[in-house]
C-alpha atoms as a PDB file:
ATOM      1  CA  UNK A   1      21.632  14.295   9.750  1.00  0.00           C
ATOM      2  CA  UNK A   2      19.818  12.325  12.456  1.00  0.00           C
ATOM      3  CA  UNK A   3      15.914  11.907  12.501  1.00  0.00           C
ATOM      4  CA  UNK A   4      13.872  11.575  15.609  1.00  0.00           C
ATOM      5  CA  UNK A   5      10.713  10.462  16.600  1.00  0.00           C
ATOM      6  CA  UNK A   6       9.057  13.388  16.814  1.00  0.00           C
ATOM      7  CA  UNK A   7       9.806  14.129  12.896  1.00  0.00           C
ATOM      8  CA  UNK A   8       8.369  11.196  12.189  1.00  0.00           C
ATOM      9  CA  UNK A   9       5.221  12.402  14.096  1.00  0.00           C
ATOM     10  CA  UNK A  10       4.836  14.823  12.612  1.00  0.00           C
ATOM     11  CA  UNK A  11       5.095  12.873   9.574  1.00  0.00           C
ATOM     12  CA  UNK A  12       2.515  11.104  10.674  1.00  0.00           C
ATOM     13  CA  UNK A  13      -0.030  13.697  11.478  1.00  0.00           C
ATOM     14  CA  UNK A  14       0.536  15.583   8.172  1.00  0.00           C
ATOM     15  CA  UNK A  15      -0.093  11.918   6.578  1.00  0.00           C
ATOM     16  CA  UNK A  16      -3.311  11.121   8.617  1.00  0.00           C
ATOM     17  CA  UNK A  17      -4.680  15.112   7.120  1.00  0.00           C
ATOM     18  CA  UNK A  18      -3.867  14.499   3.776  1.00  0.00           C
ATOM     19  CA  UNK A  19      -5.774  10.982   3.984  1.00  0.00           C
ATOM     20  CA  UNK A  20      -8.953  12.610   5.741  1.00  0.00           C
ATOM     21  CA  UNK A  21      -8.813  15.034   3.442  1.00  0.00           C
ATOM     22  CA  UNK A  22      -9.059  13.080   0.411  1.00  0.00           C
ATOM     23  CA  UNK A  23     -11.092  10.518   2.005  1.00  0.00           C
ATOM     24  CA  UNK A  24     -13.773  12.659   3.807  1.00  0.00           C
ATOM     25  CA  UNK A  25     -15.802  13.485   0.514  1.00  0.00           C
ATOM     26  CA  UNK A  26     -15.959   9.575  -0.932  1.00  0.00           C
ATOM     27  CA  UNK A  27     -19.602   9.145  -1.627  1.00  0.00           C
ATOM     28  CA  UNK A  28     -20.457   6.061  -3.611  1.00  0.00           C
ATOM     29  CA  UNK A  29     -22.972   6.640  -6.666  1.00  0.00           C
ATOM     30  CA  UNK A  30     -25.923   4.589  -4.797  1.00  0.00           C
ATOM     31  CA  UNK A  31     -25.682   3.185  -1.379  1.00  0.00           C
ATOM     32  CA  UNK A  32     -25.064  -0.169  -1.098  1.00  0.00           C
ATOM     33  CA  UNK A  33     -24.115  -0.316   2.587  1.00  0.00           C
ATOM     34  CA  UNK A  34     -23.974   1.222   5.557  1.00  0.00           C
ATOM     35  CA  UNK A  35     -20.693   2.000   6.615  1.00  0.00           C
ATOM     36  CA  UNK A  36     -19.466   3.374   2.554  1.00  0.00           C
ATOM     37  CA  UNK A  37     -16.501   4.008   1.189  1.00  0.00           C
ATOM     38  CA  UNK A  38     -15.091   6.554   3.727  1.00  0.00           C
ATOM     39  CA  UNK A  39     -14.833   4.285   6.345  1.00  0.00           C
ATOM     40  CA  UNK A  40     -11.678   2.910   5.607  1.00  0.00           C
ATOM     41  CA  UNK A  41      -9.162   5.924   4.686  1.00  0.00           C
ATOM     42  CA  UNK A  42     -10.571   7.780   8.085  1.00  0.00           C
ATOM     43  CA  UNK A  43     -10.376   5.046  10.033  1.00  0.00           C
ATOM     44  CA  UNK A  44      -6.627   4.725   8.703  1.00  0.00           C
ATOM     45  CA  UNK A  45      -5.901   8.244   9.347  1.00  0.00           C
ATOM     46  CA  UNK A  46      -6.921   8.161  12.850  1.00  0.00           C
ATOM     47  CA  UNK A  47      -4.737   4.965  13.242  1.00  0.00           C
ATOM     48  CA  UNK A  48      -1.915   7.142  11.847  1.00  0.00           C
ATOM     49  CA  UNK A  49      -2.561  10.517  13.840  1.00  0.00           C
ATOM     50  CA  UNK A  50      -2.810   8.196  16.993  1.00  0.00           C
ATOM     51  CA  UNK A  51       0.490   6.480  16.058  1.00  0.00           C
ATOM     52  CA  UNK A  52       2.085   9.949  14.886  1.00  0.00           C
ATOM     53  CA  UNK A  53       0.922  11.863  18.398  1.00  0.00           C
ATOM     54  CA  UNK A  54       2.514   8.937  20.444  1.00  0.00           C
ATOM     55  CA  UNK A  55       5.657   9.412  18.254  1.00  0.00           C
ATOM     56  CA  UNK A  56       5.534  13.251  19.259  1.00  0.00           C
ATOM     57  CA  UNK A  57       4.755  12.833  22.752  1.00  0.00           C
ATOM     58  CA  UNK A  58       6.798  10.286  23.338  1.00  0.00           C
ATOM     59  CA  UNK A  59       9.789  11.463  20.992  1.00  0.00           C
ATOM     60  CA  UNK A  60      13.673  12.098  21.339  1.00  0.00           C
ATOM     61  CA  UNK A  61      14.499   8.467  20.104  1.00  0.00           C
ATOM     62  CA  UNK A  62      17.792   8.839  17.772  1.00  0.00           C
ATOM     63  CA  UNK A  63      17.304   7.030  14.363  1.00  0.00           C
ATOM     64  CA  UNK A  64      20.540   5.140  12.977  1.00  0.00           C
ATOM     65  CA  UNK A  65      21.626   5.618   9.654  1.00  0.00           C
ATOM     66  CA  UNK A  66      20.202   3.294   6.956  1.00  0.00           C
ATOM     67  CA  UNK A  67      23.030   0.430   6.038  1.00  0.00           C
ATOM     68  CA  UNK A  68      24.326   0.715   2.375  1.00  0.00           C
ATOM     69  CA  UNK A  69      21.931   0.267  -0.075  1.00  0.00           C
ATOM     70  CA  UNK A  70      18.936   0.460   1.720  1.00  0.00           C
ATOM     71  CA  UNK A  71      17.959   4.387   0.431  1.00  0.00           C
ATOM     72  CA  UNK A  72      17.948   2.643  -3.342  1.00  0.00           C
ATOM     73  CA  UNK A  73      15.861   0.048  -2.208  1.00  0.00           C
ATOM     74  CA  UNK A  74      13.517   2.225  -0.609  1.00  0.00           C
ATOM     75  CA  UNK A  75      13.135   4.873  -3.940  1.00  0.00           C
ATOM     76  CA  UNK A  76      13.283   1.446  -6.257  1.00  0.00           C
ATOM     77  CA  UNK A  77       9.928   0.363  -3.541  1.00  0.00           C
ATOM     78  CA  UNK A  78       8.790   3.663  -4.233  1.00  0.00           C
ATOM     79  CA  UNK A  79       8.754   3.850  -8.155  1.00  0.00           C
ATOM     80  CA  UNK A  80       7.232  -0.042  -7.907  1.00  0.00           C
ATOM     81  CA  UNK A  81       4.234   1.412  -5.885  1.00  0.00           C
ATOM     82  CA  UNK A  82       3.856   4.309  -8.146  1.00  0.00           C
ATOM     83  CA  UNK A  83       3.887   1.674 -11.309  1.00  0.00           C
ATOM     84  CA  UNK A  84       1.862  -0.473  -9.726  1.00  0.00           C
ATOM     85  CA  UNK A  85      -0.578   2.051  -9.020  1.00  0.00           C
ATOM     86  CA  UNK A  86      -0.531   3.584 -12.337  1.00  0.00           C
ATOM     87  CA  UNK A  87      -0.854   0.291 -14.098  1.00  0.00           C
ATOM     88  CA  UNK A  88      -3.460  -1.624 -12.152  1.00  0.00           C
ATOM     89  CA  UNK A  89      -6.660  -0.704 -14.143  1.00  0.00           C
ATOM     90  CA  UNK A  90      -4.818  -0.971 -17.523  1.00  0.00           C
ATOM     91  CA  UNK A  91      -3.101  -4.617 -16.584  1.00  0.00           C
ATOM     92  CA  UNK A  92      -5.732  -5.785 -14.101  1.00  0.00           C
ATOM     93  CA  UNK A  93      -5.340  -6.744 -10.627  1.00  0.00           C
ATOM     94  CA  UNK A  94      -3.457 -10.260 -11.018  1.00  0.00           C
ATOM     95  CA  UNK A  95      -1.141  -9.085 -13.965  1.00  0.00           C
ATOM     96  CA  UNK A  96      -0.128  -6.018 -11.940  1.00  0.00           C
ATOM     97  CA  UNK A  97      -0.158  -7.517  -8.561  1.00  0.00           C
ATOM     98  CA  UNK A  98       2.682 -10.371  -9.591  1.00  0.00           C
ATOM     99  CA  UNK A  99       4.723  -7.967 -11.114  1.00  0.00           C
ATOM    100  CA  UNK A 100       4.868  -5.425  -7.836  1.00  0.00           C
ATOM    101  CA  UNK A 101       4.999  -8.550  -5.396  1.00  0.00           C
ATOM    102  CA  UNK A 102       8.180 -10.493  -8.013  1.00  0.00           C
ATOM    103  CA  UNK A 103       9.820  -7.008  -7.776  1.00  0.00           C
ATOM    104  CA  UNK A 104       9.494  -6.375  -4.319  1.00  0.00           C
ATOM    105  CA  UNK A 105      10.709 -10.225  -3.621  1.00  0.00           C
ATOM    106  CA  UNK A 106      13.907  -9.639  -5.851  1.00  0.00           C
ATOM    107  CA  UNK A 107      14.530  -6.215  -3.306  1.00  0.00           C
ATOM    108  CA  UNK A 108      14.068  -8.287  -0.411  1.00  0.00           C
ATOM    109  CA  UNK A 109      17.022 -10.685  -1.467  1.00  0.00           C
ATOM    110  CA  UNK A 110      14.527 -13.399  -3.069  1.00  0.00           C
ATOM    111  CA  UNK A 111      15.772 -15.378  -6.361  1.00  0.00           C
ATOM    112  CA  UNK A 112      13.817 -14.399  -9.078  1.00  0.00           C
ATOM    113  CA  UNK A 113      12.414 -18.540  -9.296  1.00  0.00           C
ATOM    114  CA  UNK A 114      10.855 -17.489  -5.528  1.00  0.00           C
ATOM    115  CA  UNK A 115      10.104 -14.144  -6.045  1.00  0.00           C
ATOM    116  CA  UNK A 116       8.112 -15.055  -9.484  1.00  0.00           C
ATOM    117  CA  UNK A 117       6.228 -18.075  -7.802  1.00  0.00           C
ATOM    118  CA  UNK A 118       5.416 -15.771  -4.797  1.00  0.00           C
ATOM    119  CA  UNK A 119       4.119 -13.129  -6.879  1.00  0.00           C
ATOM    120  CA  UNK A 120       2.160 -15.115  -8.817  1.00  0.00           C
ATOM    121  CA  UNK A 121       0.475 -17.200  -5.620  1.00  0.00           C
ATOM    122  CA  UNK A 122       0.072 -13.419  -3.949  1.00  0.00           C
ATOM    123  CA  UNK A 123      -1.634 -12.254  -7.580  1.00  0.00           C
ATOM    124  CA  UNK A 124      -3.808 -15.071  -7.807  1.00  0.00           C
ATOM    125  CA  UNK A 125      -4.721 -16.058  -4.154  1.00  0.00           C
ATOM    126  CA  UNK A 126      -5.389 -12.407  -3.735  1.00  0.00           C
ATOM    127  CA  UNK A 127      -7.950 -12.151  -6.193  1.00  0.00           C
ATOM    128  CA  UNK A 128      -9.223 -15.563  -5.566  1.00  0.00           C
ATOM    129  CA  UNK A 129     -10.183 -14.192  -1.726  1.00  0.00           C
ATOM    130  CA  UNK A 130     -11.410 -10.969  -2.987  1.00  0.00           C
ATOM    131  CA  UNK A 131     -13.211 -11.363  -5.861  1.00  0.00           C
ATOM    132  CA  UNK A 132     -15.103 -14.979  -4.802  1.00  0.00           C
ATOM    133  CA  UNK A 133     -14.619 -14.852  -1.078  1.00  0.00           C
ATOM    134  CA  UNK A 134     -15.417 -11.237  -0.078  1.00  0.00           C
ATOM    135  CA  UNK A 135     -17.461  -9.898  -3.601  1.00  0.00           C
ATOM    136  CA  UNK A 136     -15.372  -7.093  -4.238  1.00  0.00           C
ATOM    137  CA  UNK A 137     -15.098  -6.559  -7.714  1.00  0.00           C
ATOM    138  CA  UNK A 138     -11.252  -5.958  -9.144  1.00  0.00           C
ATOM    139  CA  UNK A 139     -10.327  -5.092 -12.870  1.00  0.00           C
ATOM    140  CA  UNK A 140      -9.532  -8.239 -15.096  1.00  0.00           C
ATOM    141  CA  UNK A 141      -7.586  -6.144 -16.932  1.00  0.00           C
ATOM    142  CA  UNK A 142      -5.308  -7.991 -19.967  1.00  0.00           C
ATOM    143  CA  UNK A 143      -6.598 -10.886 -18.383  1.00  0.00           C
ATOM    144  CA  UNK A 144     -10.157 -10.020 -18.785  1.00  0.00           C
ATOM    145  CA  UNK A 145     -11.347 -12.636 -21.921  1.00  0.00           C
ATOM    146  CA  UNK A 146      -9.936 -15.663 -20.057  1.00  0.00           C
ATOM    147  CA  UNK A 147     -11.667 -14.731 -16.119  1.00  0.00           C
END
């Protein structure tokens, strides 16, 4: 079975709803600025419908099939998100970000020597640049007595 653009599209559109849909009704507790929390998810699903209605428009591009390999990669990418995701709170934001980023480096051929020091840079530059640089507070997680 072949995919075009147009499924993709689609895809996209039924993406972009889901996204406003869920992200329409964020209201923060107490307003604290401007814009709020919406801002981002709707501006992301309009990104997506735009990119999604070009797909459909333009459409009738034939998709190659994956190389061997690739549709474990993508459910293994998957199941790390999902982890990651489900674990973020509980481990904190460094913990659980150089686990997802060593994992995803070992997928993407990386020894796990790289993949581990990338993770761990990623983890800990990430927080560094969110939590000092831009003020946005992230859980501390396991890590939370020592930060």
């Amino acid at each position: 079975m072949t995919l075009n653009d147009r499924v993709l599209g689609v895809g996209a559109l039924v993406l972009a709803a889901l996204i406003t849909a869920f992200g329409y009704d964020l209201e923060p507790p107490f307003s604290y600025e401007p814009v709020g929390p919406k801002a981002f998810p709707l501006l992301l699903a309009l990104i997506i419908a735009l990119c999604g209605l070009r797909l459909m428009l333009k459409g009738g591009g034939q998709v190659a099939a994956n190389p061997p390999g690739a549709n474990g990669r993508i459910l293994m990418m998957v199941a790390y998100l999902a982890a990651y995701a489900w674990l973020f709170q509980w481990l904190g934001f460094i913990v659980a970000t150089t686990i997802m980023a060593t994992l995803v480096g070992r997928l993407f051929g990386g020894s796990w020597k790289q993949a581990l020091i990338g993770g761990l840079a990623m983890g800990v530059g990430l927080f560094l640049l969110f939590d000092l640089g831009l003020d946005v507070v992230l859980p501390y997680g396991i890590l939370g007595e020592w930060l």
